[in-house]
C-alpha atoms as a PDB file:
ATOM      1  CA  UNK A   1      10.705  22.871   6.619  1.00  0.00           C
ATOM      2  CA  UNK A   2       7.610  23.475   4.915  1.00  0.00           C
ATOM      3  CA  UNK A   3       6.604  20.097   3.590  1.00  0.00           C
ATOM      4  CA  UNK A   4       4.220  20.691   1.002  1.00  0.00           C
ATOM      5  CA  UNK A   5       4.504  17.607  -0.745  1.00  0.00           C
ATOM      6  CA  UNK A   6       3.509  15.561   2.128  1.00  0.00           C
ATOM      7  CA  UNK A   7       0.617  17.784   2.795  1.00  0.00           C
ATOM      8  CA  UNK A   8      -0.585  17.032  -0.711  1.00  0.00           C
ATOM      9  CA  UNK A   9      -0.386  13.488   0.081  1.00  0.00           C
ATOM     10  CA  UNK A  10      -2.939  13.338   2.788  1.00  0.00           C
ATOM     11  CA  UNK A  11      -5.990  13.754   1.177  1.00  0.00           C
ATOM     12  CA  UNK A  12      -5.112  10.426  -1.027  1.00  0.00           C
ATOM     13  CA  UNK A  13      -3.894   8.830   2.085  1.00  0.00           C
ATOM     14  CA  UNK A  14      -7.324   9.634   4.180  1.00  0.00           C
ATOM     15  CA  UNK A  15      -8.870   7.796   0.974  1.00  0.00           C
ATOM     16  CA  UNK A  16      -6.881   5.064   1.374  1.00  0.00           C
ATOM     17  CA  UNK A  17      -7.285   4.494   4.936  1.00  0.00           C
ATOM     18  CA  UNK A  18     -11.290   4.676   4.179  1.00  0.00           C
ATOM     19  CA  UNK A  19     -11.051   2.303   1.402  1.00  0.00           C
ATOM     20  CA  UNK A  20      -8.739   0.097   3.863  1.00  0.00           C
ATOM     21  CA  UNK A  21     -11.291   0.432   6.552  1.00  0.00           C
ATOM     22  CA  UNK A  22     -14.328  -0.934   4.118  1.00  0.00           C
ATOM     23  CA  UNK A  23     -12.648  -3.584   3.277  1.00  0.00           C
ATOM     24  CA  UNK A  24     -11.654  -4.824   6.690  1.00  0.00           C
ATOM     25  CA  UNK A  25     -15.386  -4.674   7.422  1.00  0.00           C
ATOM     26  CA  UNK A  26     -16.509  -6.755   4.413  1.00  0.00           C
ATOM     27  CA  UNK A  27     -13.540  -8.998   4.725  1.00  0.00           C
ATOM     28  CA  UNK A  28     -15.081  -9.620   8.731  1.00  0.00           C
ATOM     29  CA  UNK A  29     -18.589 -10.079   7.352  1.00  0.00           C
ATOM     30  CA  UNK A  30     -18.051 -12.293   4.606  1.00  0.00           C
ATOM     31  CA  UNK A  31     -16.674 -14.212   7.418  1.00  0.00           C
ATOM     32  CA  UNK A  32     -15.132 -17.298   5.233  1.00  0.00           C
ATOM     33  CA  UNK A  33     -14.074 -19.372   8.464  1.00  0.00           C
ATOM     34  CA  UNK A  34     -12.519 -22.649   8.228  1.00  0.00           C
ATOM     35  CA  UNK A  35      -9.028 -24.063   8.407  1.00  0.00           C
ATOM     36  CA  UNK A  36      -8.314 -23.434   4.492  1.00  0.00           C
ATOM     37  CA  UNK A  37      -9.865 -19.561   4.483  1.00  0.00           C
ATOM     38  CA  UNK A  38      -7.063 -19.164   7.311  1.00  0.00           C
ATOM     39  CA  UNK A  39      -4.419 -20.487   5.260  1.00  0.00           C
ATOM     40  CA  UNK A  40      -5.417 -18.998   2.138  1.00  0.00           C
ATOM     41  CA  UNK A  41      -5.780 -15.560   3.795  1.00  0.00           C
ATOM     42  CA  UNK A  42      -2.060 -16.420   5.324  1.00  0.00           C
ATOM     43  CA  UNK A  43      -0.860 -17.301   1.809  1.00  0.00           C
ATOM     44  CA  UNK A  44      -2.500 -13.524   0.786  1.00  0.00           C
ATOM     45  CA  UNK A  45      -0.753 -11.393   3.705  1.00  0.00           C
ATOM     46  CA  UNK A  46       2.812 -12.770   2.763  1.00  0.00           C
ATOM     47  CA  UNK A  47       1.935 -12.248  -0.375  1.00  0.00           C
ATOM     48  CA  UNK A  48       1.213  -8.443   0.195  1.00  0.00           C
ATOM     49  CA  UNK A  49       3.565  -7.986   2.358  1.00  0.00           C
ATOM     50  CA  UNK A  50       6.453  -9.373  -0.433  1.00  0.00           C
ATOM     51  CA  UNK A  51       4.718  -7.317  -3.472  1.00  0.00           C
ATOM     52  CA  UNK A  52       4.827  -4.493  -0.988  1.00  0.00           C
ATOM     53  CA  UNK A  53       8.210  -4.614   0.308  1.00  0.00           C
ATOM     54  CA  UNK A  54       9.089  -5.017  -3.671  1.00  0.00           C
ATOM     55  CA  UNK A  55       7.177  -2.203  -4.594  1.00  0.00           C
ATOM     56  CA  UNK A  56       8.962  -0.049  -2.076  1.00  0.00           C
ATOM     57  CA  UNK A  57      12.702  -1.088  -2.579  1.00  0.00           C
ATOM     58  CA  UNK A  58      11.885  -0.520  -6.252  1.00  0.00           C
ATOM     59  CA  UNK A  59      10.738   2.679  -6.054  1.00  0.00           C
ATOM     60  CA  UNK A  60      13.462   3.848  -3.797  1.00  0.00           C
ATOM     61  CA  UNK A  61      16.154   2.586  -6.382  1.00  0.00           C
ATOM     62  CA  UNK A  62      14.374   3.633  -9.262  1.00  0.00           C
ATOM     63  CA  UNK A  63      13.598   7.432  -7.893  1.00  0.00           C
ATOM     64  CA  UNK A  64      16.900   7.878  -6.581  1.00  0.00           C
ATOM     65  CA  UNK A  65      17.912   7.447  -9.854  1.00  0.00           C
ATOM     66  CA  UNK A  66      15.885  10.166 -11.869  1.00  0.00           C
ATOM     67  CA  UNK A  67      16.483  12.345  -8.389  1.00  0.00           C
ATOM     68  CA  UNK A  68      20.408  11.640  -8.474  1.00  0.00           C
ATOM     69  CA  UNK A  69      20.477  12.347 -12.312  1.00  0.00           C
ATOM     70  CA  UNK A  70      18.288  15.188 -12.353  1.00  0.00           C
ATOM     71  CA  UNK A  71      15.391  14.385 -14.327  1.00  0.00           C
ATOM     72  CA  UNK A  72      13.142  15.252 -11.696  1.00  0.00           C
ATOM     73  CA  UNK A  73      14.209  17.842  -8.813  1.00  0.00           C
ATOM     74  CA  UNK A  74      12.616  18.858  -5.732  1.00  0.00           C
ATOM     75  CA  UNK A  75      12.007  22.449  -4.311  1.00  0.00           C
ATOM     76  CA  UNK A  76      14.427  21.936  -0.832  1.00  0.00           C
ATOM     77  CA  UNK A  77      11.454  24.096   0.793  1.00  0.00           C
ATOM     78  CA  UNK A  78       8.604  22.370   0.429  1.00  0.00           C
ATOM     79  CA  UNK A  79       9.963  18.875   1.762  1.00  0.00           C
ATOM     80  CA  UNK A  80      10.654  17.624   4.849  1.00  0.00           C
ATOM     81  CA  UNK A  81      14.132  17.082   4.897  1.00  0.00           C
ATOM     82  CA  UNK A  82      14.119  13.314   5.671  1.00  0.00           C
ATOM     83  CA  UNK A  83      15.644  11.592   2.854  1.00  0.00           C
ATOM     84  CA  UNK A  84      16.164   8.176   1.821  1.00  0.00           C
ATOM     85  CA  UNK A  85      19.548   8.644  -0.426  1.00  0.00           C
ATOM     86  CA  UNK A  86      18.249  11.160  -2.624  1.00  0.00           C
ATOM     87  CA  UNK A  87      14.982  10.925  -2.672  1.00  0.00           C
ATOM     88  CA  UNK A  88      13.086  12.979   0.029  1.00  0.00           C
ATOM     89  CA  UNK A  89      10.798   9.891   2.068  1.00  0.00           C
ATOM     90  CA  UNK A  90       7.459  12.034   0.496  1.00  0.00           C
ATOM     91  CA  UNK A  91       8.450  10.497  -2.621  1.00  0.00           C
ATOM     92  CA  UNK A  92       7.105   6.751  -1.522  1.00  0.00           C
ATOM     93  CA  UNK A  93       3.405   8.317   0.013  1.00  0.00           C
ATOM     94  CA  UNK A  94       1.996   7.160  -3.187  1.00  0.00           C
ATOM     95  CA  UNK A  95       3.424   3.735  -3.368  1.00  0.00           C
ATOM     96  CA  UNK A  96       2.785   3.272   0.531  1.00  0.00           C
ATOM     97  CA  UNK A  97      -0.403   4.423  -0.577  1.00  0.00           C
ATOM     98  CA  UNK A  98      -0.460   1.731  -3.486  1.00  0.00           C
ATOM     99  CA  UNK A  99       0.246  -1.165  -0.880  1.00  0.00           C
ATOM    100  CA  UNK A 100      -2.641  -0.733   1.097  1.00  0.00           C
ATOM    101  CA  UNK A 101      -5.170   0.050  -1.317  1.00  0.00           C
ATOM    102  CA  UNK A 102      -4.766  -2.195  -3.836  1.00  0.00           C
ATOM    103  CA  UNK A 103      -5.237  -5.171  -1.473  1.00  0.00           C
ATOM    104  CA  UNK A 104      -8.132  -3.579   0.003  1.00  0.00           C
ATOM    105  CA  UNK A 105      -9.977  -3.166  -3.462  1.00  0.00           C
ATOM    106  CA  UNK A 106      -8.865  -7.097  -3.998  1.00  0.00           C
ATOM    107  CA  UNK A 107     -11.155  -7.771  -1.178  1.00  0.00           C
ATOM    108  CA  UNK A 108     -14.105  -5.273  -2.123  1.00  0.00           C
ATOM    109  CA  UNK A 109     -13.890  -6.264  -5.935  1.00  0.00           C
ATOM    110  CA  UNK A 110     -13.718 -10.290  -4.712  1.00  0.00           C
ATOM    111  CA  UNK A 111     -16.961 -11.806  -5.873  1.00  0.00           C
ATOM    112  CA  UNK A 112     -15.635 -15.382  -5.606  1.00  0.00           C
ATOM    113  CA  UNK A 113     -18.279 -17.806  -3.827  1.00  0.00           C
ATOM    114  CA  UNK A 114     -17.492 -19.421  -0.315  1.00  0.00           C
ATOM    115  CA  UNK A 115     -16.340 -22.942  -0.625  1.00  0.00           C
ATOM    116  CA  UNK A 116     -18.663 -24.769   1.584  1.00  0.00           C
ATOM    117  CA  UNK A 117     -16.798 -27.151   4.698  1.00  0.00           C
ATOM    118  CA  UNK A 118     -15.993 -30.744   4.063  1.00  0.00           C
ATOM    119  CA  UNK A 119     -17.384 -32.185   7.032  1.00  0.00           C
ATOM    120  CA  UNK A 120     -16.107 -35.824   8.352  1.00  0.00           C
END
Protein backbone atom coordinates (compact mmCIF):
# COMPACT_ATOMS: atom_id res chain seq x y z
CA UNK A 1 0.00 0.00 0.00
CA UNK A 2 1.92 2.75 -1.27
CA UNK A 3 -0.66 5.34 -2.17
CA UNK A 4 0.94 7.62 -4.41
CA UNK A 5 -1.95 9.02 -5.94
CA UNK A 6 -3.34 10.32 -2.80
CA UNK A 7 -0.05 11.78 -1.89
CA UNK A 8 -0.20 13.75 -5.11
CA UNK A 9 -3.46 15.01 -4.09
CA UNK A 10 -2.45 16.87 -1.03
CA UNK A 11 -0.71 19.65 -2.19
CA UNK A 12 -4.09 20.71 -4.25
CA UNK A 13 -6.05 19.82 -1.24
CA UNK A 14 -3.80 22.14 1.28
CA UNK A 15 -4.76 24.85 -1.51
CA UNK A 16 -8.09 24.23 -1.21
CA UNK A 17 -8.42 24.24 2.41
CA UNK A 18 -6.47 27.82 2.24
CA UNK A 19 -8.70 29.12 -0.35
CA UNK A 20 -11.70 27.64 1.90
CA UNK A 21 -10.26 29.29 4.90
CA UNK A 22 -10.13 32.98 3.06
CA UNK A 23 -13.25 32.80 2.18
CA UNK A 24 -14.80 31.90 5.49
CA UNK A 25 -13.00 35.01 6.76
CA UNK A 26 -14.36 37.41 4.12
CA UNK A 27 -17.70 35.73 4.15
CA UNK A 28 -17.56 36.69 8.38
CA UNK A 29 -16.41 40.22 7.57
CA UNK A 30 -18.63 41.18 4.96
CA UNK A 31 -20.96 40.34 7.67
CA UNK A 32 -24.41 40.70 5.52
CA UNK A 33 -26.74 40.14 8.71
CA UNK A 34 -30.36 40.25 8.49
CA UNK A 35 -33.19 37.76 8.26
CA UNK A 36 -32.95 37.51 4.24
CA UNK A 37 -28.79 37.17 4.17
CA UNK A 38 -29.68 34.06 6.51
CA UNK A 39 -32.05 32.65 4.20
CA UNK A 40 -30.28 33.39 1.15
CA UNK A 41 -27.03 31.92 2.58
CA UNK A 42 -29.46 28.76 3.60
CA UNK A 43 -30.79 28.68 0.02
CA UNK A 44 -26.68 28.64 -1.03
CA UNK A 45 -25.55 25.67 1.43
CA UNK A 46 -28.38 23.29 0.08
CA UNK A 47 -27.52 24.36 -2.93
CA UNK A 48 -23.79 23.22 -2.55
CA UNK A 49 -24.43 20.59 -0.80
CA UNK A 50 -26.97 19.11 -3.87
CA UNK A 51 -24.36 20.25 -6.77
CA UNK A 52 -21.87 18.49 -4.55
CA UNK A 53 -23.49 15.35 -3.77
CA UNK A 54 -24.25 15.41 -7.79
CA UNK A 55 -20.88 16.01 -8.63
CA UNK A 56 -19.74 13.07 -6.57
CA UNK A 57 -22.35 10.31 -7.55
CA UNK A 58 -21.48 11.40 -11.09
CA UNK A 59 -18.10 10.97 -10.97
CA UNK A 60 -18.27 7.67 -9.24
CA UNK A 61 -20.61 6.28 -12.09
CA UNK A 62 -18.88 7.87 -14.74
CA UNK A 63 -15.13 6.66 -13.57
CA UNK A 64 -16.20 3.33 -12.80
CA UNK A 65 -17.05 3.17 -16.14
CA UNK A 66 -13.71 4.10 -18.03
CA UNK A 67 -12.02 2.04 -14.86
CA UNK A 68 -14.41 -1.10 -15.47
CA UNK A 69 -13.81 -0.84 -19.32
CA UNK A 70 -10.29 -0.15 -19.25
CA UNK A 71 -9.72 3.09 -20.70
CA UNK A 72 -7.94 4.26 -17.84
CA UNK A 73 -6.09 1.69 -15.35
CA UNK A 74 -4.46 2.14 -12.16
CA UNK A 75 -0.98 0.86 -10.94
CA UNK A 76 -2.51 -1.63 -7.83
CA UNK A 77 0.75 -0.23 -5.95
CA UNK A 78 0.48 3.11 -5.75
CA UNK A 79 -3.25 3.22 -4.38
CA UNK A 80 -4.68 2.65 -1.34
CA UNK A 81 -6.71 -0.19 -1.77
CA UNK A 82 -10.08 1.35 -0.72
CA UNK A 83 -12.30 1.23 -3.59
CA UNK A 84 -15.59 2.45 -4.43
CA UNK A 85 -16.69 -0.37 -7.18
CA UNK A 86 -13.86 0.04 -9.35
CA UNK A 87 -12.61 3.03 -8.89
CA UNK A 88 -9.92 3.35 -6.10
CA UNK A 89 -11.66 6.39 -3.52
CA UNK A 90 -8.26 8.65 -4.73
CA UNK A 91 -10.08 8.97 -7.84
CA UNK A 92 -12.83 11.63 -6.27
CA UNK A 93 -9.78 13.95 -4.32
CA UNK A 94 -10.19 16.23 -7.18
CA UNK A 95 -13.89 16.51 -7.31
CA UNK A 96 -14.01 16.63 -3.34
CA UNK A 97 -11.56 19.12 -4.05
CA UNK A 98 -13.95 20.84 -6.70
CA UNK A 99 -16.85 21.05 -4.02
CA UNK A 100 -15.17 23.08 -1.67
CA UNK A 101 -13.35 25.37 -3.73
CA UNK A 102 -15.54 26.42 -6.11
CA UNK A 103 -17.99 27.75 -3.48
CA UNK A 104 -15.27 29.36 -1.72
CA UNK A 105 -14.08 31.39 -4.89
CA UNK A 106 -18.10 32.22 -5.29
CA UNK A 107 -17.67 34.07 -2.11
CA UNK A 108 -14.12 35.73 -2.80
CA UNK A 109 -15.11 36.61 -6.51
CA UNK A 110 -18.79 38.03 -5.03
CA UNK A 111 -18.70 41.75 -5.58
CA UNK A 112 -22.49 42.11 -5.24
CA UNK A 113 -23.48 45.21 -2.91
CA UNK A 114 -25.27 44.64 0.56
CA UNK A 115 -28.93 45.23 0.35
CA UNK A 116 -29.53 47.71 3.01
CA UNK A 117 -32.49 46.59 5.99
CA UNK A 118 -36.06 47.57 5.52
CA UNK A 119 -36.73 48.94 8.76
CA UNK A 120 -40.55 49.19 10.15
Amino acid sequence: MNATYALLALPFFAVVAVVAVVAGVVARRRGRGGAAARGSRRVAVATSVVAGIALLVMTIVFDNVIVGTGVVAYDASLISGLKIGVIPVEDLAYSIAAVVLLPSLWVLFDRSTPVPEETP
